[in-house]
PDB file of N, CA and C in Angstrom:
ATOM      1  N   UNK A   1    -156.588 -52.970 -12.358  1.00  0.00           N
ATOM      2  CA  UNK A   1    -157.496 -51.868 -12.601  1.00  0.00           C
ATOM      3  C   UNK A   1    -156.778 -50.562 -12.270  1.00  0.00           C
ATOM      4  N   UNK A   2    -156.841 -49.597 -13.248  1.00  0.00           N
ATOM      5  CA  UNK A   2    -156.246 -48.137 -12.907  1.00  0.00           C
ATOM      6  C   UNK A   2    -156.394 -47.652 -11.464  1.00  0.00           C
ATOM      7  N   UNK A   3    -155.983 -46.394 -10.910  1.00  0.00           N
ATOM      8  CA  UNK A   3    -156.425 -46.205 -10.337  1.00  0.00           C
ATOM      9  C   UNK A   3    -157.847 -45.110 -10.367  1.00  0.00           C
ATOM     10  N   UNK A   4    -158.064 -44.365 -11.800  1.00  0.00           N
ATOM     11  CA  UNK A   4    -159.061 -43.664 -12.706  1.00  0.00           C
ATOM     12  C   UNK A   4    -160.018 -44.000 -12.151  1.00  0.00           C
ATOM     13  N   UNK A   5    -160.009 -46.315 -12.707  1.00  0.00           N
ATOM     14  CA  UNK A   5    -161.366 -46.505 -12.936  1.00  0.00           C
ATOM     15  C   UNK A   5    -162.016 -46.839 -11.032  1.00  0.00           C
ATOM     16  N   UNK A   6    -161.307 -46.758 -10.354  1.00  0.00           N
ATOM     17  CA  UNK A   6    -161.172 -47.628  -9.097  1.00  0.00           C
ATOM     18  C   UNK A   6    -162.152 -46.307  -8.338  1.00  0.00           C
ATOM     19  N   UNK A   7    -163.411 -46.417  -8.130  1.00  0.00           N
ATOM     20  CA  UNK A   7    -164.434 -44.996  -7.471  1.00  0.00           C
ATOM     21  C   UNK A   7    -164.243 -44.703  -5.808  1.00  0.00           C
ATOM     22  N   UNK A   8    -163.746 -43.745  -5.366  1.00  0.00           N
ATOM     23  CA  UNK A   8    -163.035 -43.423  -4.280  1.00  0.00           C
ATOM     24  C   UNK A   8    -164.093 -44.097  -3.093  1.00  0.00           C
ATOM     25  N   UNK A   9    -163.860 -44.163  -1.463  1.00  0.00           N
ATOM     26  CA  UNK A   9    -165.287 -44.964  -1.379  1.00  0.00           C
ATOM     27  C   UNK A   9    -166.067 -43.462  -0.699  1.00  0.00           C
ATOM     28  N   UNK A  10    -165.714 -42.339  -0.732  1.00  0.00           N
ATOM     29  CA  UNK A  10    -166.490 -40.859  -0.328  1.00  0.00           C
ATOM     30  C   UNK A  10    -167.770 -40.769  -1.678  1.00  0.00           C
ATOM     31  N   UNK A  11    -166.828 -40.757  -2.840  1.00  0.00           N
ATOM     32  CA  UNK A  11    -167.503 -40.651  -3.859  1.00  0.00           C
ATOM     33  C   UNK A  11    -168.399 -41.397  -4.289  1.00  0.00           C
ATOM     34  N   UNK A  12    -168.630 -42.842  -4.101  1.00  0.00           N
ATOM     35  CA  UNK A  12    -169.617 -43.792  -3.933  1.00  0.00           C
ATOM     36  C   UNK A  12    -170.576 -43.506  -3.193  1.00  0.00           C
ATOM     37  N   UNK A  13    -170.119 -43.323  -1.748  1.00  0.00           N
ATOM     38  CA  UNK A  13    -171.400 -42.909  -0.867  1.00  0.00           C
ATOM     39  C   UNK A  13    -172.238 -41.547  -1.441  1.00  0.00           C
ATOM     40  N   UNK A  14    -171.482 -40.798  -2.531  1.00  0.00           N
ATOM     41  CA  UNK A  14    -171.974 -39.576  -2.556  1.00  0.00           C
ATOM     42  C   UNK A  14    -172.890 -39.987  -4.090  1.00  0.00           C
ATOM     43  N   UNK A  15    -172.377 -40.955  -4.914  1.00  0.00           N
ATOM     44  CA  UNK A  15    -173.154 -41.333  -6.015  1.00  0.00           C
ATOM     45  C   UNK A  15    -174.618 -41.674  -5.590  1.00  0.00           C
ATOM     46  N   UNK A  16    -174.783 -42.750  -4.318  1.00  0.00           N
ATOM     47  CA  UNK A  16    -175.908 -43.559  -4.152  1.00  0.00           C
ATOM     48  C   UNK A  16    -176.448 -42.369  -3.450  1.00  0.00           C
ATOM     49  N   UNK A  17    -176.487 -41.507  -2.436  1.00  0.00           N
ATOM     50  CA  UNK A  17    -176.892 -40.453  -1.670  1.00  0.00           C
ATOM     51  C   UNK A  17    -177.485 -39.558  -3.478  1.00  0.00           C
ATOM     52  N   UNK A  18    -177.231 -39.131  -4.354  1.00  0.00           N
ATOM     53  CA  UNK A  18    -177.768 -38.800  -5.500  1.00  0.00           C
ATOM     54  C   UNK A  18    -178.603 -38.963  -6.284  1.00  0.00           C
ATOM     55  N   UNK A  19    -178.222 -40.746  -6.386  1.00  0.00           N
ATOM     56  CA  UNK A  19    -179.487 -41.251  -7.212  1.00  0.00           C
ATOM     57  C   UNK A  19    -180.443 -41.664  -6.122  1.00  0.00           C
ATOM     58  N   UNK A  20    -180.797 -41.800  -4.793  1.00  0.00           N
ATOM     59  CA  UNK A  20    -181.774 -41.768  -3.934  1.00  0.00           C
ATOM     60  C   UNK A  20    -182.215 -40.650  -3.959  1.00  0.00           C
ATOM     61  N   UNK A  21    -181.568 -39.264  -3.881  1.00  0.00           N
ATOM     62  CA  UNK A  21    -182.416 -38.155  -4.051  1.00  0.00           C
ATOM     63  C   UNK A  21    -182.557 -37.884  -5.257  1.00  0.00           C
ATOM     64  N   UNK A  22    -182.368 -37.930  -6.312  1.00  0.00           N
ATOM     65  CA  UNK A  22    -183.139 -37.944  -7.081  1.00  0.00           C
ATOM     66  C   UNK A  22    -184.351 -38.917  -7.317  1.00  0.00           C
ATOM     67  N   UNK A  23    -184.186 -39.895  -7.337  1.00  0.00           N
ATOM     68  CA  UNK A  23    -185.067 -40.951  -6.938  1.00  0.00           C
ATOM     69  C   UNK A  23    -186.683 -40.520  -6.684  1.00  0.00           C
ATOM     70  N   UNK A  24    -186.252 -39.916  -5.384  1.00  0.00           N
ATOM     71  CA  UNK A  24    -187.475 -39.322  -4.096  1.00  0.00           C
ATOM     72  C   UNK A  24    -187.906 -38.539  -4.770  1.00  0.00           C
ATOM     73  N   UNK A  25    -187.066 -37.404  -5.274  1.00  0.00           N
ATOM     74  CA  UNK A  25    -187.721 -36.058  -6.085  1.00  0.00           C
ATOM     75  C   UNK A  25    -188.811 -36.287  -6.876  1.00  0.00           C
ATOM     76  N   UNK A  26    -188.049 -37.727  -8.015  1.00  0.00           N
ATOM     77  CA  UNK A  26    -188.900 -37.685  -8.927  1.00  0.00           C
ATOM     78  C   UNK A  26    -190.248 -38.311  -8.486  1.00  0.00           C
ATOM     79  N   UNK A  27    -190.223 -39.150  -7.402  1.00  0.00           N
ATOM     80  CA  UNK A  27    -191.454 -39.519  -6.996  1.00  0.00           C
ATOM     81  C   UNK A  27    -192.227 -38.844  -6.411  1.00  0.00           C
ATOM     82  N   UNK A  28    -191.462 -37.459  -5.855  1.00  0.00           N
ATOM     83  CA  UNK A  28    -192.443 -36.777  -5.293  1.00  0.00           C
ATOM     84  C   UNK A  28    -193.347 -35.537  -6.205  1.00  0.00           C
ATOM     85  N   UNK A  29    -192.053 -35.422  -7.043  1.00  0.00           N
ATOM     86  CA  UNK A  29    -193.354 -34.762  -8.682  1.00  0.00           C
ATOM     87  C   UNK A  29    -193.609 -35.372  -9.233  1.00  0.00           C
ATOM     88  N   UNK A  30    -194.179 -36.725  -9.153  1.00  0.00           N
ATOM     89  CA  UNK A  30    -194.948 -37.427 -10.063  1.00  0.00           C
ATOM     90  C   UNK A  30    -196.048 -37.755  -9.238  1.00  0.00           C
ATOM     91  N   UNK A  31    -196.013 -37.674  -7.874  1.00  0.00           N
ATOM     92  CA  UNK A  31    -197.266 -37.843  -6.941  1.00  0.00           C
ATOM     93  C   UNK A  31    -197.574 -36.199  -6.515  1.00  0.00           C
ATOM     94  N   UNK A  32    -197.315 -35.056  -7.483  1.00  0.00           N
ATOM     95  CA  UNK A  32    -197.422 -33.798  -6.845  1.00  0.00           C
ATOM     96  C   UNK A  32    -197.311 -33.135  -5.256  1.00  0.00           C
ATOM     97  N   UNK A  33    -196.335 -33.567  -5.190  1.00  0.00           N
ATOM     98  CA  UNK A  33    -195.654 -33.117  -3.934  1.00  0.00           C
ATOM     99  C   UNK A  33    -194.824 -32.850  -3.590  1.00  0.00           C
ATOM    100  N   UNK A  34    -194.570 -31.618  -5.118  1.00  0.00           N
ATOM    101  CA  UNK A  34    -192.966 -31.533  -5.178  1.00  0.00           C
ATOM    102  C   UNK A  34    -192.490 -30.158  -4.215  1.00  0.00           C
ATOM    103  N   UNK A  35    -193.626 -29.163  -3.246  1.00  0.00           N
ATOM    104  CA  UNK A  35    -193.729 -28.343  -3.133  1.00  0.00           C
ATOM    105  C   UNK A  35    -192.149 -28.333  -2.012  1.00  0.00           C
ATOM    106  N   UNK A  36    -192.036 -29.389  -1.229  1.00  0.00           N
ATOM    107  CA  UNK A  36    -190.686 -29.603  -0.867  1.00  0.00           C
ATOM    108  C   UNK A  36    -190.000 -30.917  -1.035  1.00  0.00           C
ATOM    109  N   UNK A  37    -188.639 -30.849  -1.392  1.00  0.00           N
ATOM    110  CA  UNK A  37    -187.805 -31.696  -1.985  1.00  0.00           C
ATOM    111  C   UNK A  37    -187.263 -31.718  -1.350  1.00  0.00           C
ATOM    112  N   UNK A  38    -186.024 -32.845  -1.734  1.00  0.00           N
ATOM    113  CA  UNK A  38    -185.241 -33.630  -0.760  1.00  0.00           C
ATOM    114  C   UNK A  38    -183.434 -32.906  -1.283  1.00  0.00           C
ATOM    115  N   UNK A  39    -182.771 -32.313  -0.144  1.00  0.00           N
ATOM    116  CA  UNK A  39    -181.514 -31.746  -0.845  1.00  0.00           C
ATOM    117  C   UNK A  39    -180.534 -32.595  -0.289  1.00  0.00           C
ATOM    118  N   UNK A  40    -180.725 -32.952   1.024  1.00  0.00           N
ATOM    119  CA  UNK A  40    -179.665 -33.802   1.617  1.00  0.00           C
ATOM    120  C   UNK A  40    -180.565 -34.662   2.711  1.00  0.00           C
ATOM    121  N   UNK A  41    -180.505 -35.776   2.201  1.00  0.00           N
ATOM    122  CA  UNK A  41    -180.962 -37.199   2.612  1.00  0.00           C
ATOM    123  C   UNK A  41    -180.850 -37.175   4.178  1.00  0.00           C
ATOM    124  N   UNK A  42    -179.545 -37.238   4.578  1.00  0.00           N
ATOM    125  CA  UNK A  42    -179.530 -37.226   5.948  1.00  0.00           C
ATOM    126  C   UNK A  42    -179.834 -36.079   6.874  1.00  0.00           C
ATOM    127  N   UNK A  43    -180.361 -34.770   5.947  1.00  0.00           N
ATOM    128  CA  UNK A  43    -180.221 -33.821   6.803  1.00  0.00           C
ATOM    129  C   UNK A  43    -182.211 -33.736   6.835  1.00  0.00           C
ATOM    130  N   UNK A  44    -182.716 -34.502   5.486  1.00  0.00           N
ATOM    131  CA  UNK A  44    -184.399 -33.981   4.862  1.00  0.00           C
ATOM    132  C   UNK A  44    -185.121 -35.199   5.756  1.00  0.00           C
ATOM    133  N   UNK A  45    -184.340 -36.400   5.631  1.00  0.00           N
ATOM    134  CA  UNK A  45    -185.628 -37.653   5.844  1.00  0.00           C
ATOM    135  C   UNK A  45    -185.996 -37.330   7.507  1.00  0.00           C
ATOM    136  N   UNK A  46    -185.202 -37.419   8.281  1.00  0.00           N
ATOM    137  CA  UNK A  46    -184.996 -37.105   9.935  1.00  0.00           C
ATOM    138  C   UNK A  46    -186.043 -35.479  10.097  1.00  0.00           C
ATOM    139  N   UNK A  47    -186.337 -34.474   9.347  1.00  0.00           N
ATOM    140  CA  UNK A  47    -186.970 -33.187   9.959  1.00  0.00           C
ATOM    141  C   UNK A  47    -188.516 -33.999  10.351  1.00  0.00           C
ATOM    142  N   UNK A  48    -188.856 -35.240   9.367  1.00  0.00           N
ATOM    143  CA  UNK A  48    -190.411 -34.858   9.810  1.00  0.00           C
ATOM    144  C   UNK A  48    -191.462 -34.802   9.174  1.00  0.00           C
ATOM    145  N   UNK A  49    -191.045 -33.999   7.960  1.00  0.00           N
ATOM    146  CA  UNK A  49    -191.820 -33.739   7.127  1.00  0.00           C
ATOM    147  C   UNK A  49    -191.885 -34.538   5.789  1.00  0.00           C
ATOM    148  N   UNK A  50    -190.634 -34.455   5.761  1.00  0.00           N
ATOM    149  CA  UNK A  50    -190.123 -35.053   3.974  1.00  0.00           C
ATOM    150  C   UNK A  50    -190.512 -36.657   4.302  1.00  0.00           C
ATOM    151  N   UNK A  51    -189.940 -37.352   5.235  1.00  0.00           N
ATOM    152  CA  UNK A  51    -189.842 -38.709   5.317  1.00  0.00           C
ATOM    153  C   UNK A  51    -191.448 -39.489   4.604  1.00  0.00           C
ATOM    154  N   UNK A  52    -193.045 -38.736   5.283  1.00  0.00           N
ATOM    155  CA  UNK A  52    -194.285 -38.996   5.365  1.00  0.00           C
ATOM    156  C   UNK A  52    -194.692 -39.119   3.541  1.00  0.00           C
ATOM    157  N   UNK A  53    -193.895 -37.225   3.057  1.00  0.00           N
ATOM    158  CA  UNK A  53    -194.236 -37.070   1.743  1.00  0.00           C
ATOM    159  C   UNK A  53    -193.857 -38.209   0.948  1.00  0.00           C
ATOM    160  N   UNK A  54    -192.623 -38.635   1.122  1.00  0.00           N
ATOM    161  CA  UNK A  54    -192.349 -39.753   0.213  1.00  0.00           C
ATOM    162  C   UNK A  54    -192.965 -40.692   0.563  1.00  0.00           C
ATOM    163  N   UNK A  55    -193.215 -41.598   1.781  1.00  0.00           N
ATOM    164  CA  UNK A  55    -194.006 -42.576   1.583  1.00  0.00           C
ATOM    165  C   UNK A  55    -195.404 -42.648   0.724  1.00  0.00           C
ATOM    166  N   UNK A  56    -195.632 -41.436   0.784  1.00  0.00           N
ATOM    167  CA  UNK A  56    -197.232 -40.791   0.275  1.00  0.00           C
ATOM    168  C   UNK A  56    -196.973 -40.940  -1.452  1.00  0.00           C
ATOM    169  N   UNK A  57    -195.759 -40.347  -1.772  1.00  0.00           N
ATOM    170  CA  UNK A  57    -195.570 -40.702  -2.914  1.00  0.00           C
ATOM    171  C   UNK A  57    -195.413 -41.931  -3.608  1.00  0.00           C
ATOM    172  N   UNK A  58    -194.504 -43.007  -2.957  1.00  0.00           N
ATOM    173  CA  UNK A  58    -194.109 -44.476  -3.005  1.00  0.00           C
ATOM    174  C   UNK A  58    -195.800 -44.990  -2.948  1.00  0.00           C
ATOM    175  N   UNK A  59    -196.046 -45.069  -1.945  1.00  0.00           N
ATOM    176  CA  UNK A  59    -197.140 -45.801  -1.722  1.00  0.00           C
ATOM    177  C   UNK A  59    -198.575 -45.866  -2.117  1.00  0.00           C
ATOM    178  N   UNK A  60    -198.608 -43.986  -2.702  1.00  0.00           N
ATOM    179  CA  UNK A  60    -200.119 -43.712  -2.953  1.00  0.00           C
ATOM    180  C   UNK A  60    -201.002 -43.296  -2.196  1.00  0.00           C
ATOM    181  N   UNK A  61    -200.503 -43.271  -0.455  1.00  0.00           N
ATOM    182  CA  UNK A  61    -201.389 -43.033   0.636  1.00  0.00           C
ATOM    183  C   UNK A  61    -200.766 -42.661   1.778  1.00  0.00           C
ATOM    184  N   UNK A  62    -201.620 -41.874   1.726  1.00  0.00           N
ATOM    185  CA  UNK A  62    -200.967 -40.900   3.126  1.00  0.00           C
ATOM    186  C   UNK A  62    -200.990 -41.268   4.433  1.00  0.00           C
ATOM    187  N   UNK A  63    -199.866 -40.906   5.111  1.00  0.00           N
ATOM    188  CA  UNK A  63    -199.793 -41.866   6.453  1.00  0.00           C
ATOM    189  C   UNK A  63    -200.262 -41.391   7.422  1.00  0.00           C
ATOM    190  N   UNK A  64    -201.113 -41.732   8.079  1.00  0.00           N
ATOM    191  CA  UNK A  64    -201.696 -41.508   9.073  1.00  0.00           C
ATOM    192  C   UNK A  64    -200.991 -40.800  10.732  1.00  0.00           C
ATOM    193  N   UNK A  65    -201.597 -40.005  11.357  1.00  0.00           N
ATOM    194  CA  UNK A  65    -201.484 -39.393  12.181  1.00  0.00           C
ATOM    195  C   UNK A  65    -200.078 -38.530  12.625  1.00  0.00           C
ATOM    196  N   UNK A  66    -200.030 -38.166  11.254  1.00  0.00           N
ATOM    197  CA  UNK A  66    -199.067 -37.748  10.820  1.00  0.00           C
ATOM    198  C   UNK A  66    -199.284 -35.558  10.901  1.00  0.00           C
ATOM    199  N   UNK A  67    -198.410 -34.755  11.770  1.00  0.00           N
ATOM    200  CA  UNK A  67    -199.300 -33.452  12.459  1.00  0.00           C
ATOM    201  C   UNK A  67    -198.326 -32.715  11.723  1.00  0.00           C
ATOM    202  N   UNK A  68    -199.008 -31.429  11.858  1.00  0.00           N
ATOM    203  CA  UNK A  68    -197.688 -30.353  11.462  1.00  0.00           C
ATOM    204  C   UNK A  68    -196.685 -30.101  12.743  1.00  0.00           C
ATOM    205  N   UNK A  69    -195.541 -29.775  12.107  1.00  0.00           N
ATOM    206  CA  UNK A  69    -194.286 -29.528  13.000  1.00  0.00           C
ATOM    207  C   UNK A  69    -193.576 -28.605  13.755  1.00  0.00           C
ATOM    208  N   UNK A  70    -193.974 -28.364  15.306  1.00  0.00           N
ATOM    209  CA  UNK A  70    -193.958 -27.012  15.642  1.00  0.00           C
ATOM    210  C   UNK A  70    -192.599 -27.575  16.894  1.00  0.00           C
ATOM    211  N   UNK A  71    -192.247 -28.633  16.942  1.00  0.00           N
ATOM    212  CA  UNK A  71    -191.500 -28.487  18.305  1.00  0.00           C
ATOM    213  C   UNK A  71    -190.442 -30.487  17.968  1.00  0.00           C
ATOM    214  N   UNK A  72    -189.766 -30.235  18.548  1.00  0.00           N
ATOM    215  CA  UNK A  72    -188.823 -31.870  18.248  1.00  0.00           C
ATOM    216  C   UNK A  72    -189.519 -33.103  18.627  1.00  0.00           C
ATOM    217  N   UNK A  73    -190.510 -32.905  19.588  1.00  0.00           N
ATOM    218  CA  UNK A  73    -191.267 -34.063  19.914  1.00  0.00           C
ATOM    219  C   UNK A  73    -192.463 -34.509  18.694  1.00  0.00           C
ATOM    220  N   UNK A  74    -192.547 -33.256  18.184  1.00  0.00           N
ATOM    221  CA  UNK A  74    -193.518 -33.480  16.647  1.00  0.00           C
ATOM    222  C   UNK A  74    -192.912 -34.229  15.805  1.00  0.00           C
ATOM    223  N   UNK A  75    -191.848 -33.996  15.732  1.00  0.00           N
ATOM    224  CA  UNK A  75    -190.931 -34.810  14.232  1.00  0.00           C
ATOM    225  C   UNK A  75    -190.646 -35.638  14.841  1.00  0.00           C
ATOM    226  N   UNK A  76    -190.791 -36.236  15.629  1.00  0.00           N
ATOM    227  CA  UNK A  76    -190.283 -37.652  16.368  1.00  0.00           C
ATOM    228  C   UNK A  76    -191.226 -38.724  15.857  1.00  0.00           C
ATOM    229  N   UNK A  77    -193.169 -38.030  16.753  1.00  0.00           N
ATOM    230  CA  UNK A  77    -193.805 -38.881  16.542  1.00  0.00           C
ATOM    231  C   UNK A  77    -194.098 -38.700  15.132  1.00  0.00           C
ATOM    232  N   UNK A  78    -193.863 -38.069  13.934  1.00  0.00           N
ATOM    233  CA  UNK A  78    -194.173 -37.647  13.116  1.00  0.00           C
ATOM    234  C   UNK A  78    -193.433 -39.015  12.333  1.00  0.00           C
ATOM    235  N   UNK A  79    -192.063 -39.324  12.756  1.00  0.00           N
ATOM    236  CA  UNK A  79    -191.357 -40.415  12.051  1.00  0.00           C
ATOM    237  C   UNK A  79    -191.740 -41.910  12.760  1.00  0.00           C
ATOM    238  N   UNK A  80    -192.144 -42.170  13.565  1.00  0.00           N
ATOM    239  CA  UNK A  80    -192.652 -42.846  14.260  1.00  0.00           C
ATOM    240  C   UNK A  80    -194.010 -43.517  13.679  1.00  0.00           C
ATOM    241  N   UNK A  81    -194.894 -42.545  13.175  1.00  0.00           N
ATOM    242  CA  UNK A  81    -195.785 -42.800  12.360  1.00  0.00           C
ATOM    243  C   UNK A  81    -195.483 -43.409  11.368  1.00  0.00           C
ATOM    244  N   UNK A  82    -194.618 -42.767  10.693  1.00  0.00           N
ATOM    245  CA  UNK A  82    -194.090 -43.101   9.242  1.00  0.00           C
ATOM    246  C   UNK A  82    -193.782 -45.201   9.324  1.00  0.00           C
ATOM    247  N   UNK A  83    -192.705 -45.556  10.760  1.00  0.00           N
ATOM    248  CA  UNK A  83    -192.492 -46.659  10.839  1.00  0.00           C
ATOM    249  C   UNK A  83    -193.511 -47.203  11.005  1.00  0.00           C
ATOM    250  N   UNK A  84    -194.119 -47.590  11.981  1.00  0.00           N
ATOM    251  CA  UNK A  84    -195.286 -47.894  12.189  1.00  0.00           C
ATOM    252  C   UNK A  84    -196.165 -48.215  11.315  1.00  0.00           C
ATOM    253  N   UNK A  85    -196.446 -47.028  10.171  1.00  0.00           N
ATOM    254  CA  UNK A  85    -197.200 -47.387   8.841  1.00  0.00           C
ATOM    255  C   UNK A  85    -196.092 -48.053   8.229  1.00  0.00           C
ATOM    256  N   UNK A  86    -195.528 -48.435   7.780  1.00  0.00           N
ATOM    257  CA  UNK A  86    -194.636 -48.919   6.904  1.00  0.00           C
ATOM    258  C   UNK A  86    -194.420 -50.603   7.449  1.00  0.00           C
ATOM    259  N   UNK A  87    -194.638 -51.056   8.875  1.00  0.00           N
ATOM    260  CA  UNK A  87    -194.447 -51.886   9.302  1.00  0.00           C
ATOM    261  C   UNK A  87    -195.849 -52.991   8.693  1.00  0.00           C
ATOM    262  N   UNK A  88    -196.843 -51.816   9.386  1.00  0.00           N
ATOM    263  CA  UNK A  88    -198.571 -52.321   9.132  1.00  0.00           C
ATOM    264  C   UNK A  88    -198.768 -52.961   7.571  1.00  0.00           C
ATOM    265  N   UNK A  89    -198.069 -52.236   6.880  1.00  0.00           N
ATOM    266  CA  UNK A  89    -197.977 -52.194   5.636  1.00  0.00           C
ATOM    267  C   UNK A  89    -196.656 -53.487   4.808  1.00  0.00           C
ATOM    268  N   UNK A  90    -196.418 -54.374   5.842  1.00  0.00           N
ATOM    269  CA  UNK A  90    -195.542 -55.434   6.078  1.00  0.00           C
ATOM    270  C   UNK A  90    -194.202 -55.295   5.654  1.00  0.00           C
ATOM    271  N   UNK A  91    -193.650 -53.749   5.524  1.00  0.00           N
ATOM    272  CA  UNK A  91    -192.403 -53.614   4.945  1.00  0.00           C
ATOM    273  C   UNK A  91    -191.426 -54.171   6.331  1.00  0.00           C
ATOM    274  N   UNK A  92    -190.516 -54.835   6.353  1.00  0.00           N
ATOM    275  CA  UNK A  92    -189.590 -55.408   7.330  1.00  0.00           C
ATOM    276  C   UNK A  92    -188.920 -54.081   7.768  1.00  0.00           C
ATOM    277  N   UNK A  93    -189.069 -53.683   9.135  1.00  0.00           N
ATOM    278  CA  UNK A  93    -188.328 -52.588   9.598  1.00  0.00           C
ATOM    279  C   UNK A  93    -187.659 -52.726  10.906  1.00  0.00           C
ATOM    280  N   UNK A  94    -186.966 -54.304  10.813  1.00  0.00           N
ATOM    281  CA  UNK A  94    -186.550 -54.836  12.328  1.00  0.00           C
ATOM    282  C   UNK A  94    -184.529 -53.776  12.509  1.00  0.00           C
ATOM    283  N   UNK A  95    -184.265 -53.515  11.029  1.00  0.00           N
ATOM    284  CA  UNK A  95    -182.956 -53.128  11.358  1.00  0.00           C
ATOM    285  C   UNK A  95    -183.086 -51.385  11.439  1.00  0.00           C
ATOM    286  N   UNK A  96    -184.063 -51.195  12.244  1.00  0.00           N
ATOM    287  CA  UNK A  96    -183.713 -49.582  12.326  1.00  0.00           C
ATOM    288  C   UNK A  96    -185.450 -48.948  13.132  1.00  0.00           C
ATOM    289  N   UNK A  97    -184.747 -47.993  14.118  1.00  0.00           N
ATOM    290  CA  UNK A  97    -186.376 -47.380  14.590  1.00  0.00           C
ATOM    291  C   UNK A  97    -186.619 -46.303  14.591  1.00  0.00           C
ATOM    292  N   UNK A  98    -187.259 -46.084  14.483  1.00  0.00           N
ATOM    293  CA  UNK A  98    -187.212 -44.178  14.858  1.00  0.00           C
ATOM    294  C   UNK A  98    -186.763 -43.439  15.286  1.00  0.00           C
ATOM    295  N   UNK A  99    -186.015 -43.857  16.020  1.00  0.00           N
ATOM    296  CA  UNK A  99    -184.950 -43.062  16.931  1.00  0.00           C
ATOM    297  C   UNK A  99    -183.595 -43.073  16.115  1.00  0.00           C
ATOM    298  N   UNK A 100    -183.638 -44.376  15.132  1.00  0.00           N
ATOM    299  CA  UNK A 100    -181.963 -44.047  14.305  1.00  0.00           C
ATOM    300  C   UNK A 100    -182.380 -42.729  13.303  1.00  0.00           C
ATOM    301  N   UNK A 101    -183.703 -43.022  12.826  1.00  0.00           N
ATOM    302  CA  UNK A 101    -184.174 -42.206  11.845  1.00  0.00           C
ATOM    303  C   UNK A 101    -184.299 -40.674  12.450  1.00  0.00           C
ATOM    304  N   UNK A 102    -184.528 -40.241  13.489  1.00  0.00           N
ATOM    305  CA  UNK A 102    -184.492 -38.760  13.635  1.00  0.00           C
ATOM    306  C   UNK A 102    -183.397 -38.355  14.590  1.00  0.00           C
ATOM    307  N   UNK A 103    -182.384 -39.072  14.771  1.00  0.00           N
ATOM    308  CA  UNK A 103    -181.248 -38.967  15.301  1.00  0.00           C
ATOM    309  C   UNK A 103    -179.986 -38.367  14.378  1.00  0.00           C
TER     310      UNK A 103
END
């Protein structure tokens, strides 16, 4: 194989990091909630805010006890929620907790 066709492995991580945000975007204007979008994955899902919208979008329903964001302990429990619902909701979330997620 060339070395052309051979995809660097930066550039891979940066392909899939793309089509996940786009991904999200589009789910989040198709569930009208495009008022904020996702620009960088690792920098959007961890604030707090974005992580809830998309589930809301994915799922259809908004996650519960979920506050506005005035201080770091907000976006904590704010993602915390997010697991929690997502768990209730029987998605398997044994390889990661809230703490990787807003870290």
């Amino acid at each position: 194989m060339s070395k052309i066709a051979q995809p660097s492995h930066g550039g891979a991580k940066s392909d899939q990091r793309k089509i996940y945000t786009d991904w999200a975007n589009n789910r989040l204007r198709k569930s009208g909630l495009s008022d904020s979008l996702v620009t960088d994955l690792q920098k959007d899902i961890p604030d707090g805010v974005l992580l809830p919208k998309i589930i809301q979008a994915v799922i259809q329903e908004k996650v519960p006890a979920v506050v506005e964001i005035s201080d770091d302990n907000e976006r904590r429990q704010n993602i915390e929620a997010c697991v929690l619902f997502l768990q209730r909701k029987g998605v398997n979330c044994a390889g990661f907790t809230s703490k990787d997620i807003s870290e």
